[in-house]
PDB file of N, CA and C in Angstrom:
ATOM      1  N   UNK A   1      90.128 186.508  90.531  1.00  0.00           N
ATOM      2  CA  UNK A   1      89.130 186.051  89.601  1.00  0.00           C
ATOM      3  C   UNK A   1      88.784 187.201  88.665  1.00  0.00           C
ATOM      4  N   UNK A   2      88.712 187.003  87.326  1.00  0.00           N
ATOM      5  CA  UNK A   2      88.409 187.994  86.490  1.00  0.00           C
ATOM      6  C   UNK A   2      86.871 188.826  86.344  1.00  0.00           C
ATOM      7  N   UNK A   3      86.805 189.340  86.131  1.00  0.00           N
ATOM      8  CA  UNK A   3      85.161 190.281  86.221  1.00  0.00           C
ATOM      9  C   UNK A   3      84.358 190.062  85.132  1.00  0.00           C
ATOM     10  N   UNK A   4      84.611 189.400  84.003  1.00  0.00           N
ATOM     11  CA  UNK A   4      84.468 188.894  82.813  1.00  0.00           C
ATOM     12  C   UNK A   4      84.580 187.429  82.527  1.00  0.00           C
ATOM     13  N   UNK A   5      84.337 186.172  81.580  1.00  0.00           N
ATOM     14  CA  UNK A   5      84.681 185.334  81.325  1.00  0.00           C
ATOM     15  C   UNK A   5      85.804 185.227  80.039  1.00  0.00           C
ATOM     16  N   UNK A   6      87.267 185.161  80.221  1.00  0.00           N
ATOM     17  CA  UNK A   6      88.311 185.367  79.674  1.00  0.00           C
ATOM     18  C   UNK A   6      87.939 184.481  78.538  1.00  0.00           C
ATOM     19  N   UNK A   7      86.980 182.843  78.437  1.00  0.00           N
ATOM     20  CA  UNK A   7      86.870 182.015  77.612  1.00  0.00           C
ATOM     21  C   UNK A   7      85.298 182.550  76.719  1.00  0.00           C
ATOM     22  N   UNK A   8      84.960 183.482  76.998  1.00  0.00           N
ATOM     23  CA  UNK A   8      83.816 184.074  75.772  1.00  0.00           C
ATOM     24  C   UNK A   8      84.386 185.208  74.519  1.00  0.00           C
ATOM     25  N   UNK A   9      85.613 184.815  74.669  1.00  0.00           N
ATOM     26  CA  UNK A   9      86.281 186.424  73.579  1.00  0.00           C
ATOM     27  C   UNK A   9      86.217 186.207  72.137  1.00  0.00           C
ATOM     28  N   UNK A  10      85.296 184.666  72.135  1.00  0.00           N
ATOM     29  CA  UNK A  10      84.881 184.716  70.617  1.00  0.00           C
ATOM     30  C   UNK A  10      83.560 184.553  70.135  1.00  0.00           C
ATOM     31  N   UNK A  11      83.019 184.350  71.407  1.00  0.00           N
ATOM     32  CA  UNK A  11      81.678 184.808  71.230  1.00  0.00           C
ATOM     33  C   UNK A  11      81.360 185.749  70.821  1.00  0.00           C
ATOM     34  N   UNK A  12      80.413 186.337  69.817  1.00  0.00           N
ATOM     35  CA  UNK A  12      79.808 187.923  68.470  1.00  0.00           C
ATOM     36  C   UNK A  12      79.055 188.550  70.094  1.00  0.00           C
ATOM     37  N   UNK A  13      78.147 187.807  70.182  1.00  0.00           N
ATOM     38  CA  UNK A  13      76.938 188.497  71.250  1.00  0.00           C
ATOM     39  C   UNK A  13      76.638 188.179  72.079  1.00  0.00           C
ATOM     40  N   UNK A  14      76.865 188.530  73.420  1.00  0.00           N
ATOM     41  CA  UNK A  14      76.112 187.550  74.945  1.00  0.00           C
ATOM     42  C   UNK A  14      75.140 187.426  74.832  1.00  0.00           C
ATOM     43  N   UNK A  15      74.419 186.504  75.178  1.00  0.00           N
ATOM     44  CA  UNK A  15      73.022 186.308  75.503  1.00  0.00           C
ATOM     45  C   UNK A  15      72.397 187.103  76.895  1.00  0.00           C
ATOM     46  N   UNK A  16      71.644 187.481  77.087  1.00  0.00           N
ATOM     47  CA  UNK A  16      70.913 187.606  78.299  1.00  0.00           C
ATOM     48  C   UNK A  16      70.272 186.825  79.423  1.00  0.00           C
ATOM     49  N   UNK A  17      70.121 187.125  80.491  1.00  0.00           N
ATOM     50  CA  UNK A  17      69.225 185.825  81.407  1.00  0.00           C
ATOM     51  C   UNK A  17      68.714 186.487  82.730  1.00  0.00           C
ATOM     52  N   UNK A  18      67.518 186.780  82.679  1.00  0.00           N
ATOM     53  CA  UNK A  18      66.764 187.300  84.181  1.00  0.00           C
ATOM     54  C   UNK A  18      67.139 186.056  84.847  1.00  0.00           C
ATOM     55  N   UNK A  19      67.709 186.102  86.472  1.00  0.00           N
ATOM     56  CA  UNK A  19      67.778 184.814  87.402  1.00  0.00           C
ATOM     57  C   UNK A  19      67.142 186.460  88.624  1.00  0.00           C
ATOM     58  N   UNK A  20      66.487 185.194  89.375  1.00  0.00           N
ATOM     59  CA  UNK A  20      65.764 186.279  91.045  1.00  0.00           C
ATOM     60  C   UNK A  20      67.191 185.439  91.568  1.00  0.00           C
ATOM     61  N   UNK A  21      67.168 186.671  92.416  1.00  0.00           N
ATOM     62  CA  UNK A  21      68.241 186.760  93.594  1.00  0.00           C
ATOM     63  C   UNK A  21      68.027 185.501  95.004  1.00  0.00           C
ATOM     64  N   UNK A  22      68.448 184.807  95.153  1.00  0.00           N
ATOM     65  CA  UNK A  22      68.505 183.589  95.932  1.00  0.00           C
ATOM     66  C   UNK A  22      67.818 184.347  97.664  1.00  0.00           C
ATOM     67  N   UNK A  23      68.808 185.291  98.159  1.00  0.00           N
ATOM     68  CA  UNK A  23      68.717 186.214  98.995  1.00  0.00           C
ATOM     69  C   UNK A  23      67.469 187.202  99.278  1.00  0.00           C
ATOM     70  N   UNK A  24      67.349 187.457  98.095  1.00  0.00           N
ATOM     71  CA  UNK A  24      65.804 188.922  98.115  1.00  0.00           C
ATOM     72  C   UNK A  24      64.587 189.029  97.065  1.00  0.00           C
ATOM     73  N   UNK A  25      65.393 187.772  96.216  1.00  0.00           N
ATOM     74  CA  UNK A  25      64.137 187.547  95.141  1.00  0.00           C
ATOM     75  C   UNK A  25      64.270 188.482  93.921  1.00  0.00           C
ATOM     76  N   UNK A  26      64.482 189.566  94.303  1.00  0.00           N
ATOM     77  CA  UNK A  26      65.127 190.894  92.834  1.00  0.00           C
ATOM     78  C   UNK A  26      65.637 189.929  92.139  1.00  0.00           C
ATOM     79  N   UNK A  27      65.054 190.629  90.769  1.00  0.00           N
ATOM     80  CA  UNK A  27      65.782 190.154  89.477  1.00  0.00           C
ATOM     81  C   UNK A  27      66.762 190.629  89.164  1.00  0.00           C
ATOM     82  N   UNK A  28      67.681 190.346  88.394  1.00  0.00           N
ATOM     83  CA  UNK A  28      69.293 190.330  88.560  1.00  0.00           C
ATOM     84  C   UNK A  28      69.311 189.774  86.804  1.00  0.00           C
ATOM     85  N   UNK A  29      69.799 190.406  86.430  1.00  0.00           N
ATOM     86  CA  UNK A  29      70.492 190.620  84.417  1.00  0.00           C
ATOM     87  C   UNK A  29      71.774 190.291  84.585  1.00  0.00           C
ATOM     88  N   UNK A  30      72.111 188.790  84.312  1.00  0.00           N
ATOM     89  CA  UNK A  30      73.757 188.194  84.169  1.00  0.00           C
ATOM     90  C   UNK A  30      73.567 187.922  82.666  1.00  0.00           C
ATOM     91  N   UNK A  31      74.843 188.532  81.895  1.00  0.00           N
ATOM     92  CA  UNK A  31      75.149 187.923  80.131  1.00  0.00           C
ATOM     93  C   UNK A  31      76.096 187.132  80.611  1.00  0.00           C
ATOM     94  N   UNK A  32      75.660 186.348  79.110  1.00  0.00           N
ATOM     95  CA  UNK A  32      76.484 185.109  79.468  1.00  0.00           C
ATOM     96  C   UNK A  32      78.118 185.021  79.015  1.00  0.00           C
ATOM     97  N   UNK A  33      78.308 186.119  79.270  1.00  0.00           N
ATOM     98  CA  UNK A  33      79.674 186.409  79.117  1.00  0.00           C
ATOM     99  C   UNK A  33      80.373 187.133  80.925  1.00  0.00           C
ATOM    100  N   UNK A  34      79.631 187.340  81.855  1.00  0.00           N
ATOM    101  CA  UNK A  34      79.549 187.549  83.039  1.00  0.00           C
ATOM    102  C   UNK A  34      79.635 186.201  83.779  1.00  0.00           C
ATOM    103  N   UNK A  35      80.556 186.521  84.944  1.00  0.00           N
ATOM    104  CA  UNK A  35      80.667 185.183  85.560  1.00  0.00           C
ATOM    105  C   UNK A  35      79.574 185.544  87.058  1.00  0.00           C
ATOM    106  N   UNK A  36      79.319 186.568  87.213  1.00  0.00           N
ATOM    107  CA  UNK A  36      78.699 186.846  88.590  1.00  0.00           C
ATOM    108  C   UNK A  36      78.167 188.642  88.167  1.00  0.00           C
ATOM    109  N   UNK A  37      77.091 188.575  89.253  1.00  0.00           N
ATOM    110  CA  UNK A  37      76.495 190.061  89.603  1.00  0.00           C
ATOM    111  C   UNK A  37      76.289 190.244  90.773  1.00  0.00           C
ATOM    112  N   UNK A  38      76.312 191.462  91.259  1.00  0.00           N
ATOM    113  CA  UNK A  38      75.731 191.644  92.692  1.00  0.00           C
ATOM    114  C   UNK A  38      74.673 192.661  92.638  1.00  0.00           C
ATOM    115  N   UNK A  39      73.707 191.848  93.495  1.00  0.00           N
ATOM    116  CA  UNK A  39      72.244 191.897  93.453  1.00  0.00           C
ATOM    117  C   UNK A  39      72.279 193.762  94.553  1.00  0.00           C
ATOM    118  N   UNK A  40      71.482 193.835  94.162  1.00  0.00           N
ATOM    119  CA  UNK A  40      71.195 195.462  95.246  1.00  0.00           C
ATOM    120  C   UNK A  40      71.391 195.050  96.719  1.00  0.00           C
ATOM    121  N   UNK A  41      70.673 193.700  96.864  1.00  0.00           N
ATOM    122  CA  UNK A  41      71.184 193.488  98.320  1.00  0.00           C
ATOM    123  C   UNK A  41      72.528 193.361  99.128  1.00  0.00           C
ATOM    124  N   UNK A  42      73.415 193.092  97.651  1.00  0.00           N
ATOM    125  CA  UNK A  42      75.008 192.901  98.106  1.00  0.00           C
ATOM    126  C   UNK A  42      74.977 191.221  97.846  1.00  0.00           C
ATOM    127  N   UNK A  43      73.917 190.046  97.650  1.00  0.00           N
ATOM    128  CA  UNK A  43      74.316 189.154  97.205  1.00  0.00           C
ATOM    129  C   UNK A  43      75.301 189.157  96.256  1.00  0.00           C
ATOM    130  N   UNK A  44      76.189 187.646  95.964  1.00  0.00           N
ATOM    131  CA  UNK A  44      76.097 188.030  94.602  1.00  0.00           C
ATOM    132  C   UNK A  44      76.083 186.451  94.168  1.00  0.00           C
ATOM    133  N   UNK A  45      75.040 186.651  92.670  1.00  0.00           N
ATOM    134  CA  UNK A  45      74.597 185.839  91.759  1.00  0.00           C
ATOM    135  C   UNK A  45      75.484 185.333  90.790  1.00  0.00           C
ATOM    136  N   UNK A  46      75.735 184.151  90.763  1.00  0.00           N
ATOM    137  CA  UNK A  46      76.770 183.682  90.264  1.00  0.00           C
ATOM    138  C   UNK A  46      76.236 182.946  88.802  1.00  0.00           C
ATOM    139  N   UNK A  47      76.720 182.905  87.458  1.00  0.00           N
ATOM    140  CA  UNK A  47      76.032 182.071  86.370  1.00  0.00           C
ATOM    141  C   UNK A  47      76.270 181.108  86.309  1.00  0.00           C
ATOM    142  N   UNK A  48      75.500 179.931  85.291  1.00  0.00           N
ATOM    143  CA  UNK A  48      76.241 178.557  85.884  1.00  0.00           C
ATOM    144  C   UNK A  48      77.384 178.631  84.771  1.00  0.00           C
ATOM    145  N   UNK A  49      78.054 178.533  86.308  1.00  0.00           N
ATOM    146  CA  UNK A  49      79.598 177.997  85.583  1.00  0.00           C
ATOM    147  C   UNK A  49      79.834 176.504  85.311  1.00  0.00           C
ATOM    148  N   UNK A  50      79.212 175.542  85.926  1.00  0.00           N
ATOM    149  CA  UNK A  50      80.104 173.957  85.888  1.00  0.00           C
ATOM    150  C   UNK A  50      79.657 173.692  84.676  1.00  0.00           C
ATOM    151  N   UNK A  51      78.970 174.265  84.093  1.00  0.00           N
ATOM    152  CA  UNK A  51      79.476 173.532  82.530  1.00  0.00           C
ATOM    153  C   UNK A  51      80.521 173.705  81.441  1.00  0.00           C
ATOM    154  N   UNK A  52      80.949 175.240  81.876  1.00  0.00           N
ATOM    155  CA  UNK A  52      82.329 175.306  80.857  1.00  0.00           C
ATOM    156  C   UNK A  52      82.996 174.834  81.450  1.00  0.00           C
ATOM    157  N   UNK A  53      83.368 174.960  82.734  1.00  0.00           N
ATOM    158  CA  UNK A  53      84.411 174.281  83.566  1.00  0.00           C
ATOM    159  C   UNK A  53      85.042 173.536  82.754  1.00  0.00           C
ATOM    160  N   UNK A  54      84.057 172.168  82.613  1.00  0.00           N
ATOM    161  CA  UNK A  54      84.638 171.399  81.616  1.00  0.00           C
ATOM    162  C   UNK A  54      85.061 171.328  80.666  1.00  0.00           C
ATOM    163  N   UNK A  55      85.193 172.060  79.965  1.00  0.00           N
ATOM    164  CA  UNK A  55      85.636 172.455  78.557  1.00  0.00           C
ATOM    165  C   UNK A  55      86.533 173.869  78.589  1.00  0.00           C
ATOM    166  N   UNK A  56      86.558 174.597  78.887  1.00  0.00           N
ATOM    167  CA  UNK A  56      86.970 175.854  78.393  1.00  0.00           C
ATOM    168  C   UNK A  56      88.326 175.950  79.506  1.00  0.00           C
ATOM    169  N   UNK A  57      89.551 176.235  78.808  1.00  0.00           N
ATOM    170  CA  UNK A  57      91.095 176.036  79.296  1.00  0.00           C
ATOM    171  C   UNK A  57      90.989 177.496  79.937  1.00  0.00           C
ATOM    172  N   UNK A  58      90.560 178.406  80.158  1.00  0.00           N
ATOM    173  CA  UNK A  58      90.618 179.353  81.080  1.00  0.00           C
ATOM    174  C   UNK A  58      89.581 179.070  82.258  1.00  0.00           C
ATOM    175  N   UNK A  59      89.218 177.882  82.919  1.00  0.00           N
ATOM    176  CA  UNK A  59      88.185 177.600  84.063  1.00  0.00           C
ATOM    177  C   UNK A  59      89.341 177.731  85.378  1.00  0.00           C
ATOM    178  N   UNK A  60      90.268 177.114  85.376  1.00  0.00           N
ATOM    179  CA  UNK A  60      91.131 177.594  86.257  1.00  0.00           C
ATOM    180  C   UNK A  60      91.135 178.783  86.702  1.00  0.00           C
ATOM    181  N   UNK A  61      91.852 179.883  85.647  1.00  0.00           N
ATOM    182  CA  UNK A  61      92.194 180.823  86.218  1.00  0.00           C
ATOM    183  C   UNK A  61      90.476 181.770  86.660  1.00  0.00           C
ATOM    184  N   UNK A  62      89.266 181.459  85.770  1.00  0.00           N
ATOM    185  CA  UNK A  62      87.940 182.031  86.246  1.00  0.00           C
ATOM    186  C   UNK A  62      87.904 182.146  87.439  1.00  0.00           C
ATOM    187  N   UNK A  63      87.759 180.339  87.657  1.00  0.00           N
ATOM    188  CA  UNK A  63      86.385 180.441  89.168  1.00  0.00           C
ATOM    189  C   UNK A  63      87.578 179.699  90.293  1.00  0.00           C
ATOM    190  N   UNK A  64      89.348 179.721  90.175  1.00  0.00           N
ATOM    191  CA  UNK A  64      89.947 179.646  90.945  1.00  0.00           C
ATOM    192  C   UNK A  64      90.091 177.990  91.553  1.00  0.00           C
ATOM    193  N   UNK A  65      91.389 177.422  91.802  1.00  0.00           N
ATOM    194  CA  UNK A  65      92.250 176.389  91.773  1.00  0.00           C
ATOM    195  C   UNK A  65      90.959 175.643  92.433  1.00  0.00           C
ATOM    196  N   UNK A  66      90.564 176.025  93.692  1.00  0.00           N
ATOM    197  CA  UNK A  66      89.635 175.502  94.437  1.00  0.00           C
ATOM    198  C   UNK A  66      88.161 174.755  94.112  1.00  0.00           C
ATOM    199  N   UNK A  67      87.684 176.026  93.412  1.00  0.00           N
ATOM    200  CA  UNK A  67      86.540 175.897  93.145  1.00  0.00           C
ATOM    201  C   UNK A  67      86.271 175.037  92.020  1.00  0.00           C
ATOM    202  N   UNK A  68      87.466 174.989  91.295  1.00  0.00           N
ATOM    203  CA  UNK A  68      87.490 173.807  89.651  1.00  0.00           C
ATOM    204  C   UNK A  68      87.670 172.747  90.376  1.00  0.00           C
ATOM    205  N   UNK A  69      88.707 172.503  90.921  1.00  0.00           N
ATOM    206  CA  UNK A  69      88.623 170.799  91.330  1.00  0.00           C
ATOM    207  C   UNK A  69      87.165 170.584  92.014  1.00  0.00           C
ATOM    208  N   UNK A  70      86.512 171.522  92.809  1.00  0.00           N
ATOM    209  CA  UNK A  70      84.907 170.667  93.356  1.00  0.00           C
ATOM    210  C   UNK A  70      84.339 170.683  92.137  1.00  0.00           C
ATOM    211  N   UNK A  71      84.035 171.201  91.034  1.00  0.00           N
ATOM    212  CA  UNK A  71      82.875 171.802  90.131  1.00  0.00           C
ATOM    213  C   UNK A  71      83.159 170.067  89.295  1.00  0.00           C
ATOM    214  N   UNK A  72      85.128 169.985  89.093  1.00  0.00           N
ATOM    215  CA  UNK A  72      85.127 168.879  88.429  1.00  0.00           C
ATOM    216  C   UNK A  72      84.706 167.386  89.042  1.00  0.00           C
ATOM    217  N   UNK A  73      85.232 167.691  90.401  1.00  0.00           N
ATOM    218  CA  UNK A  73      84.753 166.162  91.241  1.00  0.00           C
ATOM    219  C   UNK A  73      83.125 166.225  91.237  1.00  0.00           C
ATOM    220  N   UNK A  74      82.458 166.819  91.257  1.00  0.00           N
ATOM    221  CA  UNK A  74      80.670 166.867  91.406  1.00  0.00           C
ATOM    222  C   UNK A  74      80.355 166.696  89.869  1.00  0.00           C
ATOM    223  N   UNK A  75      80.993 166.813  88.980  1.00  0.00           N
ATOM    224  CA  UNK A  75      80.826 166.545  87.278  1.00  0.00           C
ATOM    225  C   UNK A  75      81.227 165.160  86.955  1.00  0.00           C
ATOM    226  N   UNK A  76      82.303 164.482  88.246  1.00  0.00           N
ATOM    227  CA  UNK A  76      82.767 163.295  87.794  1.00  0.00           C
ATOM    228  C   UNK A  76      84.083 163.195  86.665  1.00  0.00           C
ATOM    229  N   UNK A  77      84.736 164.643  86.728  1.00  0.00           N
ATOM    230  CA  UNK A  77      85.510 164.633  85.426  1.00  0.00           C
ATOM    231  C   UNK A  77      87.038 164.653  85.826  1.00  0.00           C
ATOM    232  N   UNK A  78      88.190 164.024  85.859  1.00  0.00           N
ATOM    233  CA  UNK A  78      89.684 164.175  87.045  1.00  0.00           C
ATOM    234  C   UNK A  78      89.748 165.251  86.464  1.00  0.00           C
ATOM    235  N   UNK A  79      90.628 165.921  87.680  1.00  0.00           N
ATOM    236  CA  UNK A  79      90.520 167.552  87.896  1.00  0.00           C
ATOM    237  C   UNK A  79      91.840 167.636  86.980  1.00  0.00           C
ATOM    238  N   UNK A  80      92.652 166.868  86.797  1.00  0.00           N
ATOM    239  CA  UNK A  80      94.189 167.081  85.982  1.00  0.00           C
ATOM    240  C   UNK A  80      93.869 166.590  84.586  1.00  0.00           C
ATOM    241  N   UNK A  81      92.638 167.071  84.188  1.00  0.00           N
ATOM    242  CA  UNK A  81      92.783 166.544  82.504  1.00  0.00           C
ATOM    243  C   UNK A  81      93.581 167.396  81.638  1.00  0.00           C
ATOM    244  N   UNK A  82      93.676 167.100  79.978  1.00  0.00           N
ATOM    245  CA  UNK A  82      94.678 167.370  79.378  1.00  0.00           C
ATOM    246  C   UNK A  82      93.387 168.711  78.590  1.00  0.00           C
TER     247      UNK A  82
END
């Protein structure tokens, strides 16, 4: 999985986003060009991904063979679209 989102490379500027840590509550700084952070505790905070999923032709190789077909079956969208 890449450390970056391969489908933001035409995005000018990430945005920013305080999310608290699920685990410890710490606030945690993901851009939205970041697919994940790890929190001081060793969590790690993931951004929402299922919405590019759908759209953006590098979701495969992102968040991995696995994790696209659930993101697409819980979206309702067939996982073999064009």
């Amino acid at each position: 999985m890449p450390d970056h989102c391969p489908g933001a490379a035409n995005i000018r500027t990430p945005t920013l986003a305080i999310k608290k840590c699920p685990q410890c509550g710490e606030e945690v700084e993901l851009f939205s060009n970041d697919i994940s952070i790890k929190c001081r505790c060793g969590f790690v905070v993931y951004n929402d991904i299922a919405s590019c999923v759908q759209w953006c032709k590098h979701a495969k190789e992102c968040v991995g063979e696995e994790m696209y077909k659930k993101l697409m079956i819980q979206k309702n969208v067939p996982a073999e679209r064009k």
